[in-house]
N, C-alpha and C. Protein backbone atom coordinates (compact mmCIF):
# COMPACT_ATOMS: atom_id res chain seq x y z
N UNK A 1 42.48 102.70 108.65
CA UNK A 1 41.36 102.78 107.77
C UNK A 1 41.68 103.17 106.36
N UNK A 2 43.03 102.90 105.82
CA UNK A 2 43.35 103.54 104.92
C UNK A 2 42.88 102.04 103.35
N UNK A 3 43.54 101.74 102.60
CA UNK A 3 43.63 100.75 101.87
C UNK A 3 43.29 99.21 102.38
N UNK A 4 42.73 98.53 102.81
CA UNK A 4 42.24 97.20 103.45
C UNK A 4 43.31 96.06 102.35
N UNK A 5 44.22 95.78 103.65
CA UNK A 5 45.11 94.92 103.30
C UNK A 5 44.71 93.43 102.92
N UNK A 6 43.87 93.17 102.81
CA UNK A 6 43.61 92.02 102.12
C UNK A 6 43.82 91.78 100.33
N UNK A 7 43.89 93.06 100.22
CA UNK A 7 44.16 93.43 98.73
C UNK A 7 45.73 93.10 98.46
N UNK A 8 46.09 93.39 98.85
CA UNK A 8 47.87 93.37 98.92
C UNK A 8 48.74 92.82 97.97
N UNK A 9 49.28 92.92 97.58
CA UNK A 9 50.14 91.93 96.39
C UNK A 9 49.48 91.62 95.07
N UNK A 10 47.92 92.32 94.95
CA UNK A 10 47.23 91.57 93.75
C UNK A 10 46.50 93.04 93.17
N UNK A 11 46.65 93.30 91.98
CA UNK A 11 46.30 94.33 91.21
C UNK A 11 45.19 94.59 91.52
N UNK A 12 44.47 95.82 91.36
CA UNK A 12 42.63 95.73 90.74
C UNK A 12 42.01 96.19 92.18
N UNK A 13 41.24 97.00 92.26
CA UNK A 13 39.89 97.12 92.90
C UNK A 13 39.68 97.64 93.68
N UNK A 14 41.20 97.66 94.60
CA UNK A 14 41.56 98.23 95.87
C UNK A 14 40.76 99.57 95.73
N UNK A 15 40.92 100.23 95.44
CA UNK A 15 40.72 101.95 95.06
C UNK A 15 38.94 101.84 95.21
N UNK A 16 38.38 101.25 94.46
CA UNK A 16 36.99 101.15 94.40
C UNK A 16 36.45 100.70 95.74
N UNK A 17 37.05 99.47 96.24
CA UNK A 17 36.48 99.27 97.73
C UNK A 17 36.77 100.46 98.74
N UNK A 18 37.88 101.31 98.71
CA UNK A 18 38.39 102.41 99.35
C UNK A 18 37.30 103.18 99.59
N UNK A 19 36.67 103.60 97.97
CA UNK A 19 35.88 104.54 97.92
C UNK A 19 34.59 104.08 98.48
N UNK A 20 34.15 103.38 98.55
CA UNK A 20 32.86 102.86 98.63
C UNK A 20 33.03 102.66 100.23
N UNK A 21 33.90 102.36 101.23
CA UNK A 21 34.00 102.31 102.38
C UNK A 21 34.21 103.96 102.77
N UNK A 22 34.76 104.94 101.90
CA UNK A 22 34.56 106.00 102.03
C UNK A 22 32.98 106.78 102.08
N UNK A 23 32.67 106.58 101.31
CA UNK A 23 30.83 107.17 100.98
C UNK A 23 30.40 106.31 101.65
N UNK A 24 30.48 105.23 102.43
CA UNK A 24 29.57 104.41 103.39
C UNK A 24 29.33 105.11 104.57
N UNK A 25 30.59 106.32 105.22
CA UNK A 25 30.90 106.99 106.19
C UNK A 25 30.57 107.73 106.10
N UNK A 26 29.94 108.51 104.71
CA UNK A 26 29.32 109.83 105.15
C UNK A 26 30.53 110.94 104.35
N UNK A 27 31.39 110.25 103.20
CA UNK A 27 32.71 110.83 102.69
C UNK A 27 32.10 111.38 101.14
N UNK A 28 32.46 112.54 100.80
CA UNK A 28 32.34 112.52 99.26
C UNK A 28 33.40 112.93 98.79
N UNK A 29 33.47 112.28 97.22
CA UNK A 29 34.49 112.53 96.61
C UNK A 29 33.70 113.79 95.65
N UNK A 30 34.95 114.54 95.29
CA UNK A 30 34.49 115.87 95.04
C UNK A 30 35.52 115.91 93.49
N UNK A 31 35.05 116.08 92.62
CA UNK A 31 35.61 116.06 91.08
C UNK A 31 36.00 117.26 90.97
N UNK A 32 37.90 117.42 90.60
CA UNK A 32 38.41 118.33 90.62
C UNK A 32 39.03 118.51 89.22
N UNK A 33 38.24 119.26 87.82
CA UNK A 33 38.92 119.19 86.92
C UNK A 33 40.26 119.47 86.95
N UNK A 34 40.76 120.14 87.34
CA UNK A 34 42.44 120.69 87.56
C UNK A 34 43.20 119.91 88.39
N UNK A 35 42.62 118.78 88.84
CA UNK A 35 43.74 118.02 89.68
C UNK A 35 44.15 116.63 88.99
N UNK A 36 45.34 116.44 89.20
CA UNK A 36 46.34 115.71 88.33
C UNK A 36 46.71 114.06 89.24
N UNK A 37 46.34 113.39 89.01
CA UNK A 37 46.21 111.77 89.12
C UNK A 37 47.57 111.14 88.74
N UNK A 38 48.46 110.36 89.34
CA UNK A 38 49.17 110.03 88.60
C UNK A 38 49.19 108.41 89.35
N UNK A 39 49.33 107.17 88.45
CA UNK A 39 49.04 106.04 88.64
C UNK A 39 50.35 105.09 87.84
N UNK A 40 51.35 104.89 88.71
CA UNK A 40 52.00 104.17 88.86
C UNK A 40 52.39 102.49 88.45
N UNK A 41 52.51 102.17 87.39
CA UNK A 41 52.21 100.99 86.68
C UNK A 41 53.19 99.66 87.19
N UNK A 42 52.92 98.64 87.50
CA UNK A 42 53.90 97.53 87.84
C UNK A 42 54.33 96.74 86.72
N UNK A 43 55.75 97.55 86.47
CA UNK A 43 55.80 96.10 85.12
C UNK A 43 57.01 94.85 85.22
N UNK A 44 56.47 94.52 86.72
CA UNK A 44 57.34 93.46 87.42
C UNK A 44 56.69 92.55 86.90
N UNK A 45 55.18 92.14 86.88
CA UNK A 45 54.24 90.90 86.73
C UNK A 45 53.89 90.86 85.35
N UNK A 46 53.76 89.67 85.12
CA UNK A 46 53.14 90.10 83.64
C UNK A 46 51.59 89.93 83.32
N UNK A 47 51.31 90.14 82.39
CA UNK A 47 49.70 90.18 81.82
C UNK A 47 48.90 89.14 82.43
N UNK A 48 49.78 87.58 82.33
CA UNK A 48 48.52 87.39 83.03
C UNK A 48 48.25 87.09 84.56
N UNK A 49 49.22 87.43 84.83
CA UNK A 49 49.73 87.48 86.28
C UNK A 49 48.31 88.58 87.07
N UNK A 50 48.95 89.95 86.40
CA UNK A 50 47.20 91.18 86.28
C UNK A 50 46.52 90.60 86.04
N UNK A 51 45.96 89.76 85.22
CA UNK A 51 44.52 89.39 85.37
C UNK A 51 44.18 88.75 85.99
N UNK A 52 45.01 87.48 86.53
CA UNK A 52 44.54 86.62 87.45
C UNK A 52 44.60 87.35 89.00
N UNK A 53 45.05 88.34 89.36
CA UNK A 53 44.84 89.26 90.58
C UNK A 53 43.45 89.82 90.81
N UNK A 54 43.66 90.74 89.25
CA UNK A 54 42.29 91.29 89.21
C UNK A 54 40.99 90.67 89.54
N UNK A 55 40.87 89.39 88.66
CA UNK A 55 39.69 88.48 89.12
C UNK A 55 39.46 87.83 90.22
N UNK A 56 40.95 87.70 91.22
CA UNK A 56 40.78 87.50 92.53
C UNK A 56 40.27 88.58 93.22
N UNK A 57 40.96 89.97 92.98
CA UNK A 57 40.37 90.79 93.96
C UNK A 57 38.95 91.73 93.17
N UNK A 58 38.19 91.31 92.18
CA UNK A 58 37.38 91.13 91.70
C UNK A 58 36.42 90.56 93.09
N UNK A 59 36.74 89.00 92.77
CA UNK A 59 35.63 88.49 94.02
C UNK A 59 36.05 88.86 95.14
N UNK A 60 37.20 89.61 95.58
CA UNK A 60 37.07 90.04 97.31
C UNK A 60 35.93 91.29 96.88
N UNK A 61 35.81 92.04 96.03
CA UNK A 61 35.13 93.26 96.04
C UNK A 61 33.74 92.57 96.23
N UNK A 62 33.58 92.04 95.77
CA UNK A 62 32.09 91.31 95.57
C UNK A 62 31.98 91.12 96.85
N UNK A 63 32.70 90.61 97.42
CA UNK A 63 32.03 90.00 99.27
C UNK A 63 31.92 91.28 100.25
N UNK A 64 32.81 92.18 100.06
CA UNK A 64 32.51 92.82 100.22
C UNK A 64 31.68 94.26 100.11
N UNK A 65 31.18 94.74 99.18
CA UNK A 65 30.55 95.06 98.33
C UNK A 65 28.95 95.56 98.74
N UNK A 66 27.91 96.63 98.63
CA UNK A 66 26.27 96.10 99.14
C UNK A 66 26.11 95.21 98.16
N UNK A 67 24.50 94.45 98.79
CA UNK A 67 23.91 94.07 97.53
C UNK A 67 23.51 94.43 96.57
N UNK A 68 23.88 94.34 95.08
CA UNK A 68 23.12 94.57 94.19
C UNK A 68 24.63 95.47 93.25
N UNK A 69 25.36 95.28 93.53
CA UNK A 69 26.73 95.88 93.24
C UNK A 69 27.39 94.74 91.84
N UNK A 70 27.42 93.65 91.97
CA UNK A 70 27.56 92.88 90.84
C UNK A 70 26.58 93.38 89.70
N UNK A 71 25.29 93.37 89.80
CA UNK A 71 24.51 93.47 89.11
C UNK A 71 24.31 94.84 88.16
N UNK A 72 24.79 95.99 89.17
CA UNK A 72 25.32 97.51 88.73
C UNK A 72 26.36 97.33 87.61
N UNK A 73 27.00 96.50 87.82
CA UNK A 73 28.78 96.22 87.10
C UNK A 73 28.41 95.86 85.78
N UNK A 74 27.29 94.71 86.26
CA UNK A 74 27.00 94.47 84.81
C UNK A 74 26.30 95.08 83.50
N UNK A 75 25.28 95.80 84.48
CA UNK A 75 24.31 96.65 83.42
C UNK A 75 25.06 97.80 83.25
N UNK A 76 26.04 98.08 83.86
CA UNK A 76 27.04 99.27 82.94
C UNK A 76 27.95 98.87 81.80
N UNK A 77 28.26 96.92 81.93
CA UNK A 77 29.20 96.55 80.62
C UNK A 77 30.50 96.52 81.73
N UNK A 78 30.84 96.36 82.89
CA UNK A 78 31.99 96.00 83.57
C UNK A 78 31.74 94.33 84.18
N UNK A 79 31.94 93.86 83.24
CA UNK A 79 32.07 92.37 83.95
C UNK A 79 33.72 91.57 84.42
N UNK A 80 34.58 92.33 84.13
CA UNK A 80 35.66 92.48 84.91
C UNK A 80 36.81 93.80 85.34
């Protein structure tokens, strides 16, 4: 139940579907000013290699996703 391998090999989103399959269960994420994030960059692929991932796993998020989750994305100004 950890990361949903369909994501695999392609930048972007993973983390967000994580979470959202997390809080679907009854999980909260709990904001820890003092805790330290560190995010690991791939600079095997190039630019547009990332984007064309992203927008793939873009639309896996979407299918998977509730309804009305595109529409959230947008009225915040995240259209990719």
């Amino acid at each position: 139940g950890l990361f949903d391998e369909v994501f695999n090999g392609y930048p972007g989103y993973e983390d967000i579907e994580f979470g959202m399959r997390l809080w679907s269960r009854g999980n909260y994420l709990v904001y820890v000013p003092s805790a330290i994030g560190i995010h690991q960059e791939n600079d095997v692929i190039t630019l547009e290699q990332r984007l064309q991932g992203r927008e793939r796993n873009l639309q896996i998020l979407y299918s998977k996703a509730p309804p009305g989750f595109r529409l959230f994305r947008k009225t915040i100004g995240k259209n990719l």
